[in-house]
N, C-alpha and C. Protein backbone atom coordinates (compact mmCIF):
# COMPACT_ATOMS: atom_id res chain seq x y z
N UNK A 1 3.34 25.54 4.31
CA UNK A 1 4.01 24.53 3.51
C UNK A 1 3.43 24.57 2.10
N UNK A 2 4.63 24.80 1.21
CA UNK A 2 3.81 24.70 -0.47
C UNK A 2 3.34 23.04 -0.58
N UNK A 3 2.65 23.19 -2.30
CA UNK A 3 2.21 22.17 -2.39
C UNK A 3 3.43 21.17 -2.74
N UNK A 4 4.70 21.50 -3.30
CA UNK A 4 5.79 20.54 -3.57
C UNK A 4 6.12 20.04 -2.23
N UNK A 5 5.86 20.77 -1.39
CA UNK A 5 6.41 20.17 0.02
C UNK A 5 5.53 19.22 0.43
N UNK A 6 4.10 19.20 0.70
CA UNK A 6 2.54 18.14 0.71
C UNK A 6 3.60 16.99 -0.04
N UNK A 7 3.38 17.24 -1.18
CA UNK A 7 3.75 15.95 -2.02
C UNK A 7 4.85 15.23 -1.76
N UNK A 8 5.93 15.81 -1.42
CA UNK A 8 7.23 15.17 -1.06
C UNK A 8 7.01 14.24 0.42
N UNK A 9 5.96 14.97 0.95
CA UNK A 9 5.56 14.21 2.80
C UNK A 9 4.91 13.08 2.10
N UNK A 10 4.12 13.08 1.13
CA UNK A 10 2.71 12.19 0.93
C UNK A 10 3.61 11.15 0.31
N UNK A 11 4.86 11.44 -0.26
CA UNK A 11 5.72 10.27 -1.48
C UNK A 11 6.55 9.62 0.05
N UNK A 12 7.08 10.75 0.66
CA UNK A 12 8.11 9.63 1.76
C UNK A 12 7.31 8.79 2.74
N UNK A 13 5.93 9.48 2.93
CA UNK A 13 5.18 8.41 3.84
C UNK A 13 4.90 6.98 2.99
N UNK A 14 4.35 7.39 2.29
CA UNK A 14 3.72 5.96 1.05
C UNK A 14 5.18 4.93 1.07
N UNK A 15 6.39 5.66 0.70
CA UNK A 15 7.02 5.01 0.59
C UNK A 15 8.09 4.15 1.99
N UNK A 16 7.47 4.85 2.95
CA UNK A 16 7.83 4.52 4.73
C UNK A 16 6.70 3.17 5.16
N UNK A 17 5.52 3.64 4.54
CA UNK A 17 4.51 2.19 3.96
C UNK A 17 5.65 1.13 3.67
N UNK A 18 5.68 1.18 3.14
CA UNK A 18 6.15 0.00 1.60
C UNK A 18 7.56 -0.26 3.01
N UNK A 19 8.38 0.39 3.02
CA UNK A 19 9.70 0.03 3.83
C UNK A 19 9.05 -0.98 4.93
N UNK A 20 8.04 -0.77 5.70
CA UNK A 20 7.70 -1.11 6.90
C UNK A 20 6.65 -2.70 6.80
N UNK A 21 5.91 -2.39 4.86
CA UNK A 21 5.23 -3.75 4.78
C UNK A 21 6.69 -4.83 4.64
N UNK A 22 7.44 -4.39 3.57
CA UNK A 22 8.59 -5.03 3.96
C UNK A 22 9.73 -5.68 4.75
N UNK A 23 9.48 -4.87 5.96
CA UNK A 23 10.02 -5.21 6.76
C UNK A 23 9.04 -6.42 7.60
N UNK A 24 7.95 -6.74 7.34
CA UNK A 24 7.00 -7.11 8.12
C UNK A 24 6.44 -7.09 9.29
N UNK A 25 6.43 -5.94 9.89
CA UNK A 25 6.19 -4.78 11.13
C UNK A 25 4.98 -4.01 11.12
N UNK A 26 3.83 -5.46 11.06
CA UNK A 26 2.47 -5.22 11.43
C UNK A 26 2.44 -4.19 12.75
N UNK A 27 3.07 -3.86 13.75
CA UNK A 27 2.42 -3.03 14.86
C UNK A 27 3.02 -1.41 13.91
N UNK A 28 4.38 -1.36 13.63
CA UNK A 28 4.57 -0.09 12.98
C UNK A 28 3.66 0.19 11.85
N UNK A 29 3.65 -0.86 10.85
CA UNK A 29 2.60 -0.69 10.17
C UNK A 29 1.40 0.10 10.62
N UNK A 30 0.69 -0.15 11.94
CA UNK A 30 -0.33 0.20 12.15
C UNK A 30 -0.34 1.75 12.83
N UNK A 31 0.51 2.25 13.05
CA UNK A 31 1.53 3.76 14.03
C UNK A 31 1.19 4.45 12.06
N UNK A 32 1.41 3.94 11.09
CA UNK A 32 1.01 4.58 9.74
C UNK A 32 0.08 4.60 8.95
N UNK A 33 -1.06 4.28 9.73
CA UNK A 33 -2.38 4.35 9.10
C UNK A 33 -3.32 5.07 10.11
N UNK A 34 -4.16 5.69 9.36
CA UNK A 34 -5.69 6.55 9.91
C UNK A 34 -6.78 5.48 10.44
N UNK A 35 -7.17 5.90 11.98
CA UNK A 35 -7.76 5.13 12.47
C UNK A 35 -9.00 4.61 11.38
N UNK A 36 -9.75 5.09 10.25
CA UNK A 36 -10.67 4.64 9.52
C UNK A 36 -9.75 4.56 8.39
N UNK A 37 -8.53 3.68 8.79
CA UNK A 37 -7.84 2.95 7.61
C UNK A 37 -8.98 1.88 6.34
N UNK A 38 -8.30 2.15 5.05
CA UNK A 38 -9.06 1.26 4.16
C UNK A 38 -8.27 0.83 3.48
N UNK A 39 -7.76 -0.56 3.11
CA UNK A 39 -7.19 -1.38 2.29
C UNK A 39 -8.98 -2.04 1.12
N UNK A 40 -7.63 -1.85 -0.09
CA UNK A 40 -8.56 -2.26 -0.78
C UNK A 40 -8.10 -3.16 -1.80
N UNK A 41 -8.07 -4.50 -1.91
CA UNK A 41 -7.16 -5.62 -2.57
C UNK A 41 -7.59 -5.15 -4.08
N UNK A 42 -6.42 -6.58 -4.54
CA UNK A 42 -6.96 -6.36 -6.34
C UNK A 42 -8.17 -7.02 -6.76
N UNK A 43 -9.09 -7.51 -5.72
CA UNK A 43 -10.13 -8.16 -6.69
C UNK A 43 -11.37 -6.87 -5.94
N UNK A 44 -10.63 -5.79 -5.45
CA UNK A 44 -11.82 -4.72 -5.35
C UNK A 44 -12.41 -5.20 -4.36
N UNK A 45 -12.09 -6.16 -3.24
CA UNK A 45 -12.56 -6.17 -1.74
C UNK A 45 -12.15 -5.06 -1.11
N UNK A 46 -13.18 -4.81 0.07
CA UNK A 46 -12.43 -3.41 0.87
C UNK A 46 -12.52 -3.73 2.47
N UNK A 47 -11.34 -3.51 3.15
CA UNK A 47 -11.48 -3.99 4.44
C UNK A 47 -11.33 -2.74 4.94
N UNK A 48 -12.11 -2.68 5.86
CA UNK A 48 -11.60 -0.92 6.88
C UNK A 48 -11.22 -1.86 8.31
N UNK A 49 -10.36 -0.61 8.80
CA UNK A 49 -9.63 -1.02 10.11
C UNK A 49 -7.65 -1.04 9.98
N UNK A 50 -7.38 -1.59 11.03
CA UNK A 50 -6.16 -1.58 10.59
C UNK A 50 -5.38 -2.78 11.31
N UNK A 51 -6.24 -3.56 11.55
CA UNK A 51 -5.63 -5.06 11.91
C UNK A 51 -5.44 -5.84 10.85
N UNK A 52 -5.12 -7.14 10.60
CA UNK A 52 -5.31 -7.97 9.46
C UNK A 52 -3.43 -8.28 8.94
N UNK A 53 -3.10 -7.12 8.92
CA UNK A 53 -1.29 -7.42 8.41
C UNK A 53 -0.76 -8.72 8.69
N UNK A 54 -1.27 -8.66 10.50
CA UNK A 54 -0.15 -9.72 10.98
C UNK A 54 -0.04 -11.24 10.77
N UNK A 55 -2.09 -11.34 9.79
CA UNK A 55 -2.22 -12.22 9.41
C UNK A 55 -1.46 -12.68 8.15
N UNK A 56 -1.49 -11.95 7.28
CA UNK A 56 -0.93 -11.99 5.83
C UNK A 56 0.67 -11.91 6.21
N UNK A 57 1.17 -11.45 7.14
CA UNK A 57 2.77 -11.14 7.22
C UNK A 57 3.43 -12.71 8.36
N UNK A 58 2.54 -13.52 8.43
CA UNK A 58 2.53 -15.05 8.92
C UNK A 58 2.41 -15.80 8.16
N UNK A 59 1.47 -15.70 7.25
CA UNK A 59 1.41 -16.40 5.86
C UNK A 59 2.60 -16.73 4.93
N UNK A 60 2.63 -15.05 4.52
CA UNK A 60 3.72 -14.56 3.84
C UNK A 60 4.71 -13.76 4.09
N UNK A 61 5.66 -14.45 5.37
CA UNK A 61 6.65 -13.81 5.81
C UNK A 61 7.55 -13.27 4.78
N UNK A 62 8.21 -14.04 3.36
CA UNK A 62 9.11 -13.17 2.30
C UNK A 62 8.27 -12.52 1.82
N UNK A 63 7.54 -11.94 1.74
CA UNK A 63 6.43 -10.91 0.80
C UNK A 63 6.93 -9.72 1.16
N UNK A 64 7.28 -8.98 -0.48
CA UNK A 64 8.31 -7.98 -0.60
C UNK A 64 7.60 -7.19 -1.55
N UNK A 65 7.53 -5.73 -1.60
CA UNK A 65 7.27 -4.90 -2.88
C UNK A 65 8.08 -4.46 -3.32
N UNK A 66 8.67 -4.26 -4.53
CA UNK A 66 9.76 -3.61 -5.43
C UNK A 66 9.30 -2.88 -6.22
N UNK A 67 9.81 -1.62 -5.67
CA UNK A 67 9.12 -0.25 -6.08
C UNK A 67 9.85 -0.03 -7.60
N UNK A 68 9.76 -0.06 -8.53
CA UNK A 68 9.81 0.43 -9.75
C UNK A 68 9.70 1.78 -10.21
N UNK A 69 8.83 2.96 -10.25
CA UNK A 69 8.30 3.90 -10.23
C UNK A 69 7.37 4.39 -9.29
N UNK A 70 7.15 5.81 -8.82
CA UNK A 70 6.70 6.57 -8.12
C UNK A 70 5.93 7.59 -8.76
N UNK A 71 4.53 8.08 -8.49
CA UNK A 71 3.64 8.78 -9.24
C UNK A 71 3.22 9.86 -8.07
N UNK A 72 3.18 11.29 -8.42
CA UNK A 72 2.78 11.73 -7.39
C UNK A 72 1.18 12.72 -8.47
N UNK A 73 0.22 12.70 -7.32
CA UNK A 73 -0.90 13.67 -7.41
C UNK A 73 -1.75 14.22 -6.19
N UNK A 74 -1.34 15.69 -5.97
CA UNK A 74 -1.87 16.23 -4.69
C UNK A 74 -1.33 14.86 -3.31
N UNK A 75 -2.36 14.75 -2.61
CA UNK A 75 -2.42 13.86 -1.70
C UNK A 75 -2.15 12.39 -1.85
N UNK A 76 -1.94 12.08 -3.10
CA UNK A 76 -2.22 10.60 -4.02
C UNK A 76 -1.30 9.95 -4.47
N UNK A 77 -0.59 8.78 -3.91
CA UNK A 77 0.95 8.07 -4.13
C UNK A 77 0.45 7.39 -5.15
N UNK A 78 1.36 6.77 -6.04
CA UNK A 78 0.96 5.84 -7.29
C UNK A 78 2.14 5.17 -7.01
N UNK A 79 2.62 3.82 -6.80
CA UNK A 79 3.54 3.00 -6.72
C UNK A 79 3.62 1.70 -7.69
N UNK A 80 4.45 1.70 -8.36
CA UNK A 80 4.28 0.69 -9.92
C UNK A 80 5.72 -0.11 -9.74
N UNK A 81 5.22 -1.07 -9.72
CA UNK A 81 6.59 -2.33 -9.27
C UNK A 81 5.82 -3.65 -8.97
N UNK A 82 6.90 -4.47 -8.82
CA UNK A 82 6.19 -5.98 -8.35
C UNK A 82 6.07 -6.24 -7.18
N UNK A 83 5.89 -7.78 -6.83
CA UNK A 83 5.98 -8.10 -5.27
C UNK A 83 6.89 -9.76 -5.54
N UNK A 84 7.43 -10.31 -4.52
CA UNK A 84 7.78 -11.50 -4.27
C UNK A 84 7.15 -12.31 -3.04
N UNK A 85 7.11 -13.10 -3.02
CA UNK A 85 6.17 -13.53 -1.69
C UNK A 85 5.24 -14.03 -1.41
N UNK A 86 4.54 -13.32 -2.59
CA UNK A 86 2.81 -13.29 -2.23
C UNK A 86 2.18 -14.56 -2.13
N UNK A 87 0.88 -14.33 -2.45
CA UNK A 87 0.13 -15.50 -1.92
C UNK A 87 -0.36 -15.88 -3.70
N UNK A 88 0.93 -15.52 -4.56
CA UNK A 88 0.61 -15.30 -5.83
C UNK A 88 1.70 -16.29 -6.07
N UNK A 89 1.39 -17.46 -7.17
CA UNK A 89 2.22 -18.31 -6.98
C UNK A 89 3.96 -17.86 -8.39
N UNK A 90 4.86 -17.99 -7.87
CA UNK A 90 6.28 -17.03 -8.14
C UNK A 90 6.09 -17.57 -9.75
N UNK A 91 5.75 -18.22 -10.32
CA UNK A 91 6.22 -18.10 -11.68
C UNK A 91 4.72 -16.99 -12.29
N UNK A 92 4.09 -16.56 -11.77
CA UNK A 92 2.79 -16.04 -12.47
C UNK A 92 3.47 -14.20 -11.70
N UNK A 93 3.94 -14.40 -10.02
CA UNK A 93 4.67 -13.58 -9.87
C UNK A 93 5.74 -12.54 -10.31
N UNK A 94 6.35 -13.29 -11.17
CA UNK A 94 7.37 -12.70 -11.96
C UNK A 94 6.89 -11.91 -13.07
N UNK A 95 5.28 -12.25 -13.74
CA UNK A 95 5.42 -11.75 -14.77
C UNK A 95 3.73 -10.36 -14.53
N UNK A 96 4.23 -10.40 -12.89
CA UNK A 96 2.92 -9.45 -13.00
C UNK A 96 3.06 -8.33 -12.78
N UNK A 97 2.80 -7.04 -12.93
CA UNK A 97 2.75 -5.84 -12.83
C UNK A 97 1.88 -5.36 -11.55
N UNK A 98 2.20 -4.77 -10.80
CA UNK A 98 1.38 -4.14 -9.57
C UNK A 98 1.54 -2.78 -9.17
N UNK A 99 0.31 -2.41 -9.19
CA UNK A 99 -0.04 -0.43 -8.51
C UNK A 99 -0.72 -0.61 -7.68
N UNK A 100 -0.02 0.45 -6.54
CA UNK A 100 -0.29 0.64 -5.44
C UNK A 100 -0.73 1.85 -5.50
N UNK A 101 -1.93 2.35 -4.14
CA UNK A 101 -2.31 3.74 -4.72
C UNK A 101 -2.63 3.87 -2.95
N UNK A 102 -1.72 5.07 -2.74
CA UNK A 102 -1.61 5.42 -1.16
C UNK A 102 -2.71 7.33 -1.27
N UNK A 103 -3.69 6.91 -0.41
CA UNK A 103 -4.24 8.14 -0.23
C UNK A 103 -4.06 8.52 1.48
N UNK A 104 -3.28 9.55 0.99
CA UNK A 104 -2.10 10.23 2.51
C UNK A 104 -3.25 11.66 3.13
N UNK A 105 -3.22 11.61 4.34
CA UNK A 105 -4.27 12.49 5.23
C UNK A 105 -3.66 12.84 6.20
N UNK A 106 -3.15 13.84 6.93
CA UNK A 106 -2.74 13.93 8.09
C UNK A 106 -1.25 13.11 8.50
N UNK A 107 -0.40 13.43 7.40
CA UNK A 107 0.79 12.31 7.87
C UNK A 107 0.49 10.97 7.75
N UNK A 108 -0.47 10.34 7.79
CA UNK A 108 -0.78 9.29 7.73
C UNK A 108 -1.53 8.50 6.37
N UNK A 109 -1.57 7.10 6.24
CA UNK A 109 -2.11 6.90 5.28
C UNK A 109 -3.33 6.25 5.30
N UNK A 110 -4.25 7.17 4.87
CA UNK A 110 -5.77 6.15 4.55
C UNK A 110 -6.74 5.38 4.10
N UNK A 111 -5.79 5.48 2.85
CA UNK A 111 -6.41 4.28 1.83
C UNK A 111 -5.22 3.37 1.17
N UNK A 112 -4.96 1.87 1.45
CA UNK A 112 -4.01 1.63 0.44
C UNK A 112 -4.93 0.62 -0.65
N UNK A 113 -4.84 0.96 -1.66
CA UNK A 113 -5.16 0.03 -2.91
C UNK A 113 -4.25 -0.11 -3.59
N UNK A 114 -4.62 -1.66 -4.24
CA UNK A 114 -3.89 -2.36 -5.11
C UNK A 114 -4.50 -2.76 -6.04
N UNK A 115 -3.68 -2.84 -7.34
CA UNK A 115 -4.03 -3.21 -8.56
C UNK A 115 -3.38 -3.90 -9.54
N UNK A 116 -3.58 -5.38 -10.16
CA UNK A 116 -2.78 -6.21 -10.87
C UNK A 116 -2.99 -6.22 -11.48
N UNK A 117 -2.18 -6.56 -13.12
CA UNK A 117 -2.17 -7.31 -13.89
C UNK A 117 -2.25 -9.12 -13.85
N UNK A 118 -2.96 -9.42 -12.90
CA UNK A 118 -2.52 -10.61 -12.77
C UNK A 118 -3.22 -11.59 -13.65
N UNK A 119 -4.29 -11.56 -14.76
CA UNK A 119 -4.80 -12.29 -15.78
C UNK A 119 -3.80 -12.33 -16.99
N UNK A 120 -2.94 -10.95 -17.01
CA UNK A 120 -2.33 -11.10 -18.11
C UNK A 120 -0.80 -12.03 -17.85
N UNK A 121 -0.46 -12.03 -16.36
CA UNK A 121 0.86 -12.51 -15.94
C UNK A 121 0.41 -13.92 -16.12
N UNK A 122 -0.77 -14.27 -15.77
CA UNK A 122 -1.26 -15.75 -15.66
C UNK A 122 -1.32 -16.07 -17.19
N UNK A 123 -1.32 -15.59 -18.13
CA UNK A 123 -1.35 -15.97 -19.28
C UNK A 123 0.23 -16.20 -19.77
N UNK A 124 0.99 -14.84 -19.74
CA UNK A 124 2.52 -15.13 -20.12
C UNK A 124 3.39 -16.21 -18.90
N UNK A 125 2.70 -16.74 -18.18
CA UNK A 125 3.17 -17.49 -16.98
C UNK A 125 3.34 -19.21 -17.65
N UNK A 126 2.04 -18.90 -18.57
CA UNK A 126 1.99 -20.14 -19.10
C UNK A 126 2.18 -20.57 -20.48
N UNK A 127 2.77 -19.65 -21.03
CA UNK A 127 3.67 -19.76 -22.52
C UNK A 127 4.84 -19.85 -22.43
């Protein structure tokens, strides 16, 4: 398999991610991650494992990502879009920017990180 082909697996998985956080399908969710799964939030916490979804997807049952752009490098998804839902309150929501960064291994994905703008949304949130 060339490397355009790697990359095209590593973009439809990342983005089979995202379909499935959306859908809120914590057990499929978990059928797409590497048993030494690592989520890593935006304030740079890191959880390993691959339980925890079903908590956040109870919380925040509408919690949605809207993929905007797609970044590809080797093994390395870059996903740039917003979210609705979150545990981010919707008017600071609207004005925040979010990257997602899927590191893909074996069909599967093993790192998801996230990254906000959310100081600067909290500022235009409130002008």
């Amino acid at each position: 398999m060339g490397k355009k082909d790697k990359q095209g697996d590593a973009k439809s998985i990342a983005l089979k991610f995202v379909e499935v956080i959306n859908a809120g399908d914590s057990e499929e969710l978990i059928k797409l991650q590497t048993e030494d799964f690592t989520l890593i939030d935006m304030t740079g916490d890191v959880f390993r494992g691959r339980d925890g979804w079903q908590g956040y997807f109870s919380a925040y049952p509408r919690y949605k990502i809207h993929v905007q752009s797609v970044l590809m490098s080797g093994n390395g998804v870059a996903i740039i879009g917003k979210t609705t839902g979150s545990h981010i309150p919707p008017e600071v929501e609207e004005h925040e920017t979010v990257l997602w960064t899927a590191e893909v291994r074996g069909g599967l994905v093993a790192e998801w990180r996230i990254y906000s703008d959310i100081e600067e949304a909290k500022k235009k949130a409130q002008e």
